[in-house]
Protein backbone atom coordinates (compact mmCIF):
# COMPACT_ATOMS: atom_id res chain seq x y z
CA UNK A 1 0.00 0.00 0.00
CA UNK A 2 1.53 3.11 -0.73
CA UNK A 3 2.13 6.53 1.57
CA UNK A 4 -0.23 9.03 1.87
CA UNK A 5 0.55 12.36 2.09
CA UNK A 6 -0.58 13.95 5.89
CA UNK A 7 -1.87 16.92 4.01
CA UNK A 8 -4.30 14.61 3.06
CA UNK A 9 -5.23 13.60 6.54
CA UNK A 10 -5.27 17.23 7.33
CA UNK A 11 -7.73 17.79 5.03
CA UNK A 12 -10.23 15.17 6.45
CA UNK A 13 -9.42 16.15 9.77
CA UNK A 14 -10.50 20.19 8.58
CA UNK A 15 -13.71 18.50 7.01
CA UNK A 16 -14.60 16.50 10.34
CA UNK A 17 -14.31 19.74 12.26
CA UNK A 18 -16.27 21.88 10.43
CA UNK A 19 -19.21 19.57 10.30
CA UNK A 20 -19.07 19.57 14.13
CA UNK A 21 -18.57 23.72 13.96
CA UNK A 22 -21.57 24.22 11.38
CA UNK A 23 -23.98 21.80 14.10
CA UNK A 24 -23.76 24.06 16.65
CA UNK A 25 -25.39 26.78 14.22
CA UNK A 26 -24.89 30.61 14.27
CA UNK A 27 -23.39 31.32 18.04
CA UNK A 28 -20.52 28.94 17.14
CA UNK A 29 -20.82 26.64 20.18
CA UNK A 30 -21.26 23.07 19.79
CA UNK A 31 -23.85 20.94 22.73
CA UNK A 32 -23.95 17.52 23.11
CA UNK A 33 -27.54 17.76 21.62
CA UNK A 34 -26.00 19.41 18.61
CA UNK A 35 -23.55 16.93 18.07
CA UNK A 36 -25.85 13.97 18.79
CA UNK A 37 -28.29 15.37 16.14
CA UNK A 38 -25.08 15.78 13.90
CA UNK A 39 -24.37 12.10 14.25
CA UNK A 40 -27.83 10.98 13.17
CA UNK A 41 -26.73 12.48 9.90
CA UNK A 42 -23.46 10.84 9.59
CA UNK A 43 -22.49 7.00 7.97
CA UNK A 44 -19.17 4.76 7.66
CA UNK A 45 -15.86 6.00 8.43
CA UNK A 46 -16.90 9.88 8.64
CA UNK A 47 -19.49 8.87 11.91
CA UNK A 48 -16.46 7.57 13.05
CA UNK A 49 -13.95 10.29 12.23
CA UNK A 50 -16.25 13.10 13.56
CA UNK A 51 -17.35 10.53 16.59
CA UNK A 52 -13.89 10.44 17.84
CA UNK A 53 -12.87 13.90 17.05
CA UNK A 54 -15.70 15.17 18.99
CA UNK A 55 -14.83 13.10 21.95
CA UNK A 56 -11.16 14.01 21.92
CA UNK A 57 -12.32 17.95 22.25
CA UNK A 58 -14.32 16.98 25.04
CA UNK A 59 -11.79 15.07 26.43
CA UNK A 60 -9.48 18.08 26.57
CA UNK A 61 -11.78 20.45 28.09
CA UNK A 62 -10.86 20.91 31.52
CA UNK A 63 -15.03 20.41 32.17
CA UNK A 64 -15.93 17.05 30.28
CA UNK A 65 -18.85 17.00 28.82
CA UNK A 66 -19.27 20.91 28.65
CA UNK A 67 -20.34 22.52 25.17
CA UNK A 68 -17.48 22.87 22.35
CA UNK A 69 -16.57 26.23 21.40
CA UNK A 70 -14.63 27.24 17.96
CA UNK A 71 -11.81 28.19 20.33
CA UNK A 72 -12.19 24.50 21.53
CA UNK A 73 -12.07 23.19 17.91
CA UNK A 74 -9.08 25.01 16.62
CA UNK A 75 -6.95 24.39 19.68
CA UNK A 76 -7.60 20.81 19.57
CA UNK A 77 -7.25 20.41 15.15
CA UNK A 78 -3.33 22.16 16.10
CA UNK A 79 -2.66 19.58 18.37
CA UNK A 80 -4.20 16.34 16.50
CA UNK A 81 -2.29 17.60 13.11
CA UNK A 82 1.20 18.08 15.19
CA UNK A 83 1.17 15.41 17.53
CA UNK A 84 -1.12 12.53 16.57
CA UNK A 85 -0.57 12.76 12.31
CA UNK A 86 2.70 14.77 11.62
CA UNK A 87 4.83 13.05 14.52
CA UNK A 88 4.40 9.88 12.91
CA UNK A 89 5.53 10.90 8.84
CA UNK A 90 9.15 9.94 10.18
CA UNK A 91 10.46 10.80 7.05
CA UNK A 92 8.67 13.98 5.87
CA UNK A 93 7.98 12.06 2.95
CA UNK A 94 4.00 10.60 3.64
CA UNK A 95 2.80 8.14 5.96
CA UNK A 96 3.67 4.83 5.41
CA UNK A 97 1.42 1.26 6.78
CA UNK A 98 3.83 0.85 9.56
CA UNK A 99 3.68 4.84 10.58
CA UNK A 100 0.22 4.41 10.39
CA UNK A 101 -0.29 1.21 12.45
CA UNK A 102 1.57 3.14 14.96
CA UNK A 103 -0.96 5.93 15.49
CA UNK A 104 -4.34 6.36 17.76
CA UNK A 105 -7.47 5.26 16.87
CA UNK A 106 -8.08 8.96 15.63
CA UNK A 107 -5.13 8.99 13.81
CA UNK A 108 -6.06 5.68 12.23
CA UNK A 109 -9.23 6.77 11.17
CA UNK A 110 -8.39 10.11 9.54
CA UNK A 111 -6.22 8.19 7.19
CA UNK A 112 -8.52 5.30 6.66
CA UNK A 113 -11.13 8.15 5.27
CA UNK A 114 -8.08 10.12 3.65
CA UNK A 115 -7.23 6.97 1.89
CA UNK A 116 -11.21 6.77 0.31
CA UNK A 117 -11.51 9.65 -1.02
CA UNK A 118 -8.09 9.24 -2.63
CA UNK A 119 -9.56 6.25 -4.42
CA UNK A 120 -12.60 8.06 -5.50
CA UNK A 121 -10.59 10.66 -7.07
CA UNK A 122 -8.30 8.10 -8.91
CA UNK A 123 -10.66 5.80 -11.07
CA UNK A 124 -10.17 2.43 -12.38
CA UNK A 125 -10.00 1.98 -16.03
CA UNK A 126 -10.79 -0.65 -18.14
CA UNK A 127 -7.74 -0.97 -20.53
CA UNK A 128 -4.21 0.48 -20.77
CA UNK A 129 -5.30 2.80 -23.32
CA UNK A 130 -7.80 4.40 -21.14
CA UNK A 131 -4.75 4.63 -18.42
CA UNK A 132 -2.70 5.98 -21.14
CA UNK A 133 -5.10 8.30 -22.07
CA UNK A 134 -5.47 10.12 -18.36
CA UNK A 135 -1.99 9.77 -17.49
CA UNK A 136 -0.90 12.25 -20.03
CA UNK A 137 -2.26 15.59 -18.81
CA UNK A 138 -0.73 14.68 -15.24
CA UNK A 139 3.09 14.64 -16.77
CA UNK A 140 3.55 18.08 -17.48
CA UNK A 141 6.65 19.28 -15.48
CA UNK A 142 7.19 15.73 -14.01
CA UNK A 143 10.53 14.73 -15.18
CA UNK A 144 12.76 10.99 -14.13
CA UNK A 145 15.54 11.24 -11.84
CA UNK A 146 17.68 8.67 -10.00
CA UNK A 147 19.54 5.70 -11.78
CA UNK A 148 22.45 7.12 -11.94
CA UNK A 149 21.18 9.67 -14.81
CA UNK A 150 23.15 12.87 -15.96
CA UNK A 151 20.25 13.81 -17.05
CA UNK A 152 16.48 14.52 -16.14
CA UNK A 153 14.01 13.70 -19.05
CA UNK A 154 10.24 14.40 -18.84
CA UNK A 155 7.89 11.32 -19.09
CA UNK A 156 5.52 10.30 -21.52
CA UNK A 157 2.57 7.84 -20.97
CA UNK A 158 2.88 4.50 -22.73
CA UNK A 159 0.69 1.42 -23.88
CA UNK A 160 1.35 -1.51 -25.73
CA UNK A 161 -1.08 -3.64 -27.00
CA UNK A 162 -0.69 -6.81 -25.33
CA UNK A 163 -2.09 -10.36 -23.33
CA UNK A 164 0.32 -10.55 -20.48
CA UNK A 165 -0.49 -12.88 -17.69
CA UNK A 166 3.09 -11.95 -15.86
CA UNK A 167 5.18 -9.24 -15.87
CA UNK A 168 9.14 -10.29 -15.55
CA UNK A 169 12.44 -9.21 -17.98
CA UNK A 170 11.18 -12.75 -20.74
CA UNK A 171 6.95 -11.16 -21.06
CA UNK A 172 8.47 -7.85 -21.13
CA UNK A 173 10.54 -8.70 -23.95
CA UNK A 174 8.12 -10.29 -26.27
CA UNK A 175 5.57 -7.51 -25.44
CA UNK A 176 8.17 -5.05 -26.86
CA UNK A 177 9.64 -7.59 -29.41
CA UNK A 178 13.28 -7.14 -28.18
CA UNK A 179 16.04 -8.90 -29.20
CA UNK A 180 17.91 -9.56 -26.12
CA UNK A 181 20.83 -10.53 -27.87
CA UNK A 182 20.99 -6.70 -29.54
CA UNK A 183 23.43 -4.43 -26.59
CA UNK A 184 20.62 -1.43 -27.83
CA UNK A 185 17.87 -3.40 -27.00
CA UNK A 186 19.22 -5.93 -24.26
CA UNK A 187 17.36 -5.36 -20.58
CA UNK A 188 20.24 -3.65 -18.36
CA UNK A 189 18.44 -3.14 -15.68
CA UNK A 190 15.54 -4.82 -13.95
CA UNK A 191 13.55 -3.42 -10.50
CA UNK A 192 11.01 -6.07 -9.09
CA UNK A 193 10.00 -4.33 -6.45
CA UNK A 194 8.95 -0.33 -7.48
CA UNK A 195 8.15 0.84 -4.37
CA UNK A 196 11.30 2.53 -3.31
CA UNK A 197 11.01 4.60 -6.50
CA UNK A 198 6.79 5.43 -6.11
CA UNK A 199 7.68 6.97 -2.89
CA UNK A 200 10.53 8.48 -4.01
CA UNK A 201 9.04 9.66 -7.16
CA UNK A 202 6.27 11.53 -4.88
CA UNK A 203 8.67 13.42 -2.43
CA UNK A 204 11.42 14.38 -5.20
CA UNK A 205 8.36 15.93 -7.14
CA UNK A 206 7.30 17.67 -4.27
CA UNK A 207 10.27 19.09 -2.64
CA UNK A 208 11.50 20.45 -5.98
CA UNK A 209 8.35 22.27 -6.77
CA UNK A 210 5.38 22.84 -4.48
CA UNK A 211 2.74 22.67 -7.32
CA UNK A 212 4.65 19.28 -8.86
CA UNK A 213 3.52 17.54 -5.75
CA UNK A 214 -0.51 16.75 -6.37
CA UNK A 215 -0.20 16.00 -10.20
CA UNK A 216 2.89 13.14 -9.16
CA UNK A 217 1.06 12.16 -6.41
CA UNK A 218 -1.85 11.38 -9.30
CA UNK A 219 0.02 9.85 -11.54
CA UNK A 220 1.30 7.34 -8.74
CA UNK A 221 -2.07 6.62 -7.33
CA UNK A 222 -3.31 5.75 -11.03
CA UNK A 223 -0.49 3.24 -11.94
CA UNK A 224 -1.02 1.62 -8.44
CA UNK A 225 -4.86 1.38 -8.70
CA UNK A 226 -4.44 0.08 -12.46
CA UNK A 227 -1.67 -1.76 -12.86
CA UNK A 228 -0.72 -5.60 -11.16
CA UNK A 229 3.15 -5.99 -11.38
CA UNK A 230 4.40 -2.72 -12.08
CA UNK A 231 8.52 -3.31 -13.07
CA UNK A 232 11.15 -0.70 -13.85
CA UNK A 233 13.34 -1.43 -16.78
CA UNK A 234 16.22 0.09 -18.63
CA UNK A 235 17.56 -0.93 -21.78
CA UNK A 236 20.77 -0.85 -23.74
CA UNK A 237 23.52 -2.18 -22.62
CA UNK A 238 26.15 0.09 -19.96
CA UNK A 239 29.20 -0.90 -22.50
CA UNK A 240 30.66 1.99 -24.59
CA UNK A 241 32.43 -0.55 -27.01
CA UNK A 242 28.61 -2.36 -27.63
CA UNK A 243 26.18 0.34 -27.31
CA UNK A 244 28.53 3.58 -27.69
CA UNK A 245 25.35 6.04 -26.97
CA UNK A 246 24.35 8.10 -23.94
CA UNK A 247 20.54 7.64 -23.76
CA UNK A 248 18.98 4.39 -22.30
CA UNK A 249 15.23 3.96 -23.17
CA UNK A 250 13.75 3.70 -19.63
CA UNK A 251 9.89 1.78 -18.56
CA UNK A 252 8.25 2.11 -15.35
CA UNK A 253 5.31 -0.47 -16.14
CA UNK A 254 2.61 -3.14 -15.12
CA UNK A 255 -0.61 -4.63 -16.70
CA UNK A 256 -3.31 -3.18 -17.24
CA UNK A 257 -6.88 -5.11 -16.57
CA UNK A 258 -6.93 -5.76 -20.64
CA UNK A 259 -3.49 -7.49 -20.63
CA UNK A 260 -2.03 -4.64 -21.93
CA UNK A 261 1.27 -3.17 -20.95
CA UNK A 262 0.95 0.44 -19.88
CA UNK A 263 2.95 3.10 -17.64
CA UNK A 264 5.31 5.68 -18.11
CA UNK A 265 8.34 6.05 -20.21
CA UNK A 266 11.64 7.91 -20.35
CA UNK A 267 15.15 7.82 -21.12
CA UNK A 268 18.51 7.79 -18.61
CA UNK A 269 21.89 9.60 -19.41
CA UNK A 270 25.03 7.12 -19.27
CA UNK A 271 28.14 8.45 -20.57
């Protein structure tokens, strides 16, 4: 499961507490009546969220069980966001499962609802073309980094038609029709495991530039929902007197629910 970022949780968290601002109505002070009636409205994780957030303000009050004021609410939001969700991004790079699993029940919660409407705003497609198709307008200004590069290209979204049943350096191969005995087109380098680089891939995109952050964030959250055995590979051999060029055609892909090969596609800098 990937990270999520904790301005995410925040976000939930800033939701949850306005609900439970707007039921105590105009004078800005929230009764147990109020919230009560607020709960009858509520469903699933967010009767939770706002359940436990509501309890943890009243918890705090030095009178529990006295009404909540918006001095109450704000007070209580800086502390949850600091010490109960930001403590635990070790990292500064998103929450991870085992962050996560360390938090409170409140904590827990937030990013369970974080987490759903993440989904909801990343939908599942039906082929690689369709994933193709909504990857490109998220790859403006994203660019690859890492693997040793000299260089850092900008990404393009790929598909190739395909019936893969696995995903490993042989399926890749035939997808692409490589001849593994050509030094352009041999596999140099293979990554099982992309994780590392999704994560990575988030936090680079962020840190560099602010507005970089959501649209990679996107793109990740697509290619995880979409694609089953998502592999990174390089091509062209790193041997000057084989393959005496600079630029390494570089895949980070998986298949799609049609079979298809899909994912993103750049180029390293060897010289």
């Amino acid at each position: 499961m990937a990270r999520i970022p904790k301005e995410k949780v925040h976000e939930v968290l800033d939701a949850a507490a306005a609900r439970i601002l707007k039921a105590g109505g105009p004078d800005g002070i929230v009764s147990r009546r109020d919230f009560r009636r607020l709960l009858f409205s509520l469903g699933g994780d967010e009767w939770r969220l706002v359940n436990l957030l509501y309890r943890f303000m009243d918890h705090r009050d030095y009178r529990p069980g006295a009404r909540i004021t918006r001095a109450d609410i704000e007070d209580s939001l800086d502390y949850i966001k600091t010490k109960l969700i930001d403590a635990y991004d070790l990292d500064d790079d998103g929450l991870s499962p085992e962050e996560v699993a360390e938090m409170s029940a409140l904590g827990k919660y937030a990013v369970q609802l974080a987490r759903a409407l993440m989904d909801q705003s990343s939908p599942r497609v039906a082929t690689g073309l369709e994933l193709k198709e909504k990857l490109e307008p998220l790859l403006e200004g994203l660019f690859l980094f890492g693997f040793g590069s000299e260089g850092d290209y900008p990404f393009e979204a790929f598909h190739r038609e395909a019936s893969l049943d696995k995903l490993h350096r042989d399926t890749f191969a035939q997808a692409l029709e490589l001849d593994l005995d050509d030094p352009e087109q041999a596999i140099q380098r293979y990554v099982e495991d992309t994780s590392a680089f999704q994560r990575d891939f988030q936090a680079y995109h962020r840190d560099f530039r602010e507005d970089l952050g959501e649209p990679a964030a996107q793109v990740a959250r697509l290619l995880e929902k979409n694609l089953r055995d998502r592999r990174i590979f390089i091509l062209g051999l790193d041997d000057w007197r084989v393959y005496p060029r600079a630029d390494h055609p570089w895949y980070w892909v998986g298949i799609a629910p049609d079979g298809s090969l899909a994912g993103l596609r750049s180029q390293v800098i060897w010289t």
